[in-house]
Protein backbone atom coordinates (compact mmCIF):
# COMPACT_ATOMS: atom_id res chain seq x y z
CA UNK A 1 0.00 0.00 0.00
CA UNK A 2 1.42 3.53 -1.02
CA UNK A 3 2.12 5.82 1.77
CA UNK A 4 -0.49 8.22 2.89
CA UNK A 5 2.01 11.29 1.92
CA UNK A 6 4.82 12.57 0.76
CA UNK A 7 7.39 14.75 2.52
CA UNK A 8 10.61 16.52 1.83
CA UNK A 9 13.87 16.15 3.30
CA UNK A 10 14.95 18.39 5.48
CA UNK A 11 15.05 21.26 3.32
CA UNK A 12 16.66 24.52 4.78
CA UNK A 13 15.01 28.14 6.04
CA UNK A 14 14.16 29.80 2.12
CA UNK A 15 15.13 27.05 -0.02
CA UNK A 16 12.41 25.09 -2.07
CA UNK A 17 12.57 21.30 -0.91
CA UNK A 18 14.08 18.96 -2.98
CA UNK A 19 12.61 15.61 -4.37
CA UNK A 20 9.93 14.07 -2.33
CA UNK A 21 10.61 10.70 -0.59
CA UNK A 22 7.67 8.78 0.48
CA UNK A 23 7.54 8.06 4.45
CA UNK A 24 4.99 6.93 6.35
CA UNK A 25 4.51 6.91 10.26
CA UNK A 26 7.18 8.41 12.72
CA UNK A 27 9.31 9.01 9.70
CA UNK A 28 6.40 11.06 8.17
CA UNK A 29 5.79 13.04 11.09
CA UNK A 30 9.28 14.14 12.00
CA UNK A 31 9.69 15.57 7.98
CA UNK A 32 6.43 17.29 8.66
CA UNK A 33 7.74 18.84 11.82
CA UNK A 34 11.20 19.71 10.13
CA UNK A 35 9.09 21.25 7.50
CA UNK A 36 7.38 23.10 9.94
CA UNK A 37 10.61 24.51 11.56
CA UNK A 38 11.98 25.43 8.52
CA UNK A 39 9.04 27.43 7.85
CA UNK A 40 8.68 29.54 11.10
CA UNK A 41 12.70 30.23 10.58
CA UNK A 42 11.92 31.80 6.98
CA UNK A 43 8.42 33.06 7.72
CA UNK A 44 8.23 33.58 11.32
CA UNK A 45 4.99 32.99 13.07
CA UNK A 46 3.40 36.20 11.82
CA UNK A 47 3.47 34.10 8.59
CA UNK A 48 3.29 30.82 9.10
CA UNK A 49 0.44 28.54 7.72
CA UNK A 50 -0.63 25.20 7.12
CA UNK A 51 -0.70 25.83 3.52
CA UNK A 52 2.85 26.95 3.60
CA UNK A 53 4.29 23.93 5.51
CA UNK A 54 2.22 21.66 2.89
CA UNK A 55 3.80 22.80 0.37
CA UNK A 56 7.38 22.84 1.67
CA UNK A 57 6.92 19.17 2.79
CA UNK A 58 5.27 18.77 -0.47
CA UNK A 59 1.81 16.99 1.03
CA UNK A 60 -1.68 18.19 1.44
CA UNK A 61 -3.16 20.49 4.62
CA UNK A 62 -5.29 17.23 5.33
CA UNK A 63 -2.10 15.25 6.21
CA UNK A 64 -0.94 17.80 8.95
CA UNK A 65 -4.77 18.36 10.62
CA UNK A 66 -4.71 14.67 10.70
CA UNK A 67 -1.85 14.95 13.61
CA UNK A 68 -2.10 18.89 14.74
CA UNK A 69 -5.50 20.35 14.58
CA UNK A 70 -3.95 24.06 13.80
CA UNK A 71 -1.20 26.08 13.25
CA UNK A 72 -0.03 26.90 16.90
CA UNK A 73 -0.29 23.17 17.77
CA UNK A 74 2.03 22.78 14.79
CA UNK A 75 4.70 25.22 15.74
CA UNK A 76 5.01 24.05 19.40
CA UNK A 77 5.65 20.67 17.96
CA UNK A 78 7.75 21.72 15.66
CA UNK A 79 10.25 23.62 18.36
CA UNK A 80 9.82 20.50 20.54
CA UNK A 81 11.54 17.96 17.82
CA UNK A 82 14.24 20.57 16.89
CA UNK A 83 15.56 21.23 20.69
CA UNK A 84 15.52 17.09 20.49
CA UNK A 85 17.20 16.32 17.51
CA UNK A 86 20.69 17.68 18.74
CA UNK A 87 20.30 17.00 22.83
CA UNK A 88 22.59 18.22 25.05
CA UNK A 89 24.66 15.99 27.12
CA UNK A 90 25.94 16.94 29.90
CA UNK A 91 29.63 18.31 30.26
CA UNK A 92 32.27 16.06 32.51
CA UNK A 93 35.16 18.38 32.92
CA UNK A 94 35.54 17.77 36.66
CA UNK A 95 35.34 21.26 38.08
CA UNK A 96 31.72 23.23 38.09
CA UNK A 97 33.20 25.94 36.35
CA UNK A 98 34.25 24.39 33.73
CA UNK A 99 31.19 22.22 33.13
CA UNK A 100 28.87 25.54 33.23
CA UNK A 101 31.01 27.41 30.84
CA UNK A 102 31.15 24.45 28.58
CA UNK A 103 27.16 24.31 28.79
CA UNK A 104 27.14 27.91 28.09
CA UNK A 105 29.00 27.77 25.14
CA UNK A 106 27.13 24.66 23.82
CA UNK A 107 23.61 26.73 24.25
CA UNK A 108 25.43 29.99 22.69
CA UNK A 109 27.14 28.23 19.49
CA UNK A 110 23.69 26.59 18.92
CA UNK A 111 21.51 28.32 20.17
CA UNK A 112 21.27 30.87 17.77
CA UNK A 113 18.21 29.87 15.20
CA UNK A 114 16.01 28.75 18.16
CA UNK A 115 16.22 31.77 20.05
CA UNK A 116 15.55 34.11 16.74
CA UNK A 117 12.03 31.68 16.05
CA UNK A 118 11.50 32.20 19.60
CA UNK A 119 11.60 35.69 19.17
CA UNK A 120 9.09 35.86 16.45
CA UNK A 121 6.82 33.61 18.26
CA UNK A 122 6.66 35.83 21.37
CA UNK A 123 3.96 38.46 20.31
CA UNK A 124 2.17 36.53 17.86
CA UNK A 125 1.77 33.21 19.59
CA UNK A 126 0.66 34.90 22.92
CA UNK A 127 -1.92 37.68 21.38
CA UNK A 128 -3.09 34.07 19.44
CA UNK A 129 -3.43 31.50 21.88
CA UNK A 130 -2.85 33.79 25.05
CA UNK A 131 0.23 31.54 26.52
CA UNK A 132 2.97 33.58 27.46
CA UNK A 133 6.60 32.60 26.68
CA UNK A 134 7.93 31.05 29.97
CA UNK A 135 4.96 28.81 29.61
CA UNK A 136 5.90 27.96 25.57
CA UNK A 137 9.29 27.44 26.63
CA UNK A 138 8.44 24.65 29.15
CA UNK A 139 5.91 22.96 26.58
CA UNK A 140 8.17 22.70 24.23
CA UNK A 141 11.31 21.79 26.43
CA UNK A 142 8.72 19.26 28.58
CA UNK A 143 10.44 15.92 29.60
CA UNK A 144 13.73 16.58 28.75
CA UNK A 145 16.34 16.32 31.39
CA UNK A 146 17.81 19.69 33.04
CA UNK A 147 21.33 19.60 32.17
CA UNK A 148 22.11 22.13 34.78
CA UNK A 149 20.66 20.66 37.78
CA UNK A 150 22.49 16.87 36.72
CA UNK A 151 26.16 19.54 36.57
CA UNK A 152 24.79 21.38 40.06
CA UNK A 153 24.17 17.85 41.70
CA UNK A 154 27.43 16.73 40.73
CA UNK A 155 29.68 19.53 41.88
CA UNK A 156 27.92 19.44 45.46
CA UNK A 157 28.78 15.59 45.27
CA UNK A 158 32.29 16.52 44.46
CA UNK A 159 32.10 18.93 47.82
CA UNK A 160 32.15 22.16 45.36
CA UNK A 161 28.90 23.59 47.00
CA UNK A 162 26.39 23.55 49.43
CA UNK A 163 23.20 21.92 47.94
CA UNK A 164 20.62 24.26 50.03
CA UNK A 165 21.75 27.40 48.24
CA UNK A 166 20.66 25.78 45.07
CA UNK A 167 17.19 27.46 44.20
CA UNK A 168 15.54 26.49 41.22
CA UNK A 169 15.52 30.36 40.10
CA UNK A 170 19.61 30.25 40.83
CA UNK A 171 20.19 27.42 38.85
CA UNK A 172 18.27 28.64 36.11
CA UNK A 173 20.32 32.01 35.94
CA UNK A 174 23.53 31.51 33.60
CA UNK A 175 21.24 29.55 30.61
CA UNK A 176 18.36 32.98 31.33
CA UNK A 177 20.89 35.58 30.80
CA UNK A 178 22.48 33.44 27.28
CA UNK A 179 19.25 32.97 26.39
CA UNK A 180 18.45 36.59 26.64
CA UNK A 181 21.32 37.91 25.11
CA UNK A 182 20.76 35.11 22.34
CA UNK A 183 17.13 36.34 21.83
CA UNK A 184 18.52 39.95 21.70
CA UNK A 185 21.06 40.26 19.47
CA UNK A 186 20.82 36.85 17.42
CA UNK A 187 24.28 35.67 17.30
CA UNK A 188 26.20 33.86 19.94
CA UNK A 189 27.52 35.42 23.19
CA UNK A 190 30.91 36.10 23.26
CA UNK A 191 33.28 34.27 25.25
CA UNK A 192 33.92 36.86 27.75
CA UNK A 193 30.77 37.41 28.29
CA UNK A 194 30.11 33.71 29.15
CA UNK A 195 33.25 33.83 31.79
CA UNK A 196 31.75 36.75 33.16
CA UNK A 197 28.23 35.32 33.71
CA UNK A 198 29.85 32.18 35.29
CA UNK A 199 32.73 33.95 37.34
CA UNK A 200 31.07 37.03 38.25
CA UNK A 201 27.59 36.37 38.86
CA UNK A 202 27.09 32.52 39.22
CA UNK A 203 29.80 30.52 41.54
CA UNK A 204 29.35 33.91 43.87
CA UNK A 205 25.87 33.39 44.14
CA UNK A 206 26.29 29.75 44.83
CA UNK A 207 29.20 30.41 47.65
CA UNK A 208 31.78 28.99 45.14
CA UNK A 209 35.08 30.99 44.66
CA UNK A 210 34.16 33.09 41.59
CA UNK A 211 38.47 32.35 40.13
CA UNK A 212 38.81 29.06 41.98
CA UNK A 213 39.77 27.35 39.08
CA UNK A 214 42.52 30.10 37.90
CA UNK A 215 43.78 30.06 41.57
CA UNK A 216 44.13 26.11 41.54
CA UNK A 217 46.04 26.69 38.20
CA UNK A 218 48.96 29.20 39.61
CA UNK A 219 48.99 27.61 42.87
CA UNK A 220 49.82 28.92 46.54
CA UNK A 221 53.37 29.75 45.98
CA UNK A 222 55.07 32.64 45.58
């Protein structure tokens, strides 16, 4: 039996797709979604439509209402299989300094597209539906594991800090403020900005020596 639709391949933000491949089932639906993203990357949400993601996965509207019964159900799926399709793992440098800057650097190299479609969502998606961003962000982030609580709960295994100054809104700050910036200005944070977040505002908040791990590095003697 011939699949029930065709989809394109992956096809980048502004390019027409490229032959269709016939997929059915999971393989279907994650080209749809991929469609989708690449859609609300050229288009942004102002302009996004069921129509236009039909056409870039080259299927018909019917095959998309099937799984998402309109366009903002469509976008938040879409932004929840492209934050999965490159996870994070989690950094193992040893020292909590150099695991958060490594996260930090991961999210700002990266992060980049998904913070400009985030942008463009903002407005439109909340005078649309009425859900307001931090509540978007945590549908379409929902069951994935929080990278910087697994690099907290290691460093206070390792001694580094004291668990009870951990606050969910503390732990949250460094990957806010990249986000931010990455939302802002839509290119990645520079590196000094990323040491400063970590050295300057983070370990001091947590009660960790904000140059520990320079200190360690030249030693006590003199």
């Amino acid at each position: 039996m011939a699949a029930e639709a065709t989809a394109a391949g992956r096809p980048g933000p502004g390019r027409n797709p490229g032959p269709a491949t016939r997929r059915r089932g999971a393989e279907l639906e994650a080209a749809l979604l991929d469609a989708a993203w690449s859609e609300l990357a050229a288009v942004g949400y102002g302009a996004f439509t069921m129509d236009g993601v039909a056409a870039r996965a080259k299927t018909s509207r019917a095959v998309l209402y099937r799984r998402w019964p309109n366009r903002p159900e469509l976008a938040l799926a879409a932004m929840r299989q492209h934050t999965k399709l490159a996870p994070t793992e989690i950094p193992d440098t040893g020292t909590l300094r150099e695991d958060v800057l490594a996260l930090l650097r991961h999210i700002s190299a990266r992060g980049g597209e998904v913070a400009a479609v985030f942008s463009f969502l903002l407005g439109d998606y909340f005078n649309e539906t009425g859900v307001p961003p931090a509540v978007l962000r945590e549908r379409a982030l929902a069951g994935q594991p929080t990278v910087m609580q697994a690099i907290l709960d290691r460093a206070a295994a390792r001694g580094e800090i004291d668990p009870d100054r951990i606050s969910p809104r503390l732990a949250a700050l460094p990957i806010d403020l990249v986000r931010h910036d990455l939302i802002m200005n839509r290119s990645p944070v520079p590196d000094p900005d990323l040491i400063e977040i970590v050295d300057d505002l983070f370990l001091p908040l947590l009660g960790a020596g904000p140059r520990c791990h320079a200190h360690e590095q030249h030693g006590n003697g003199q």
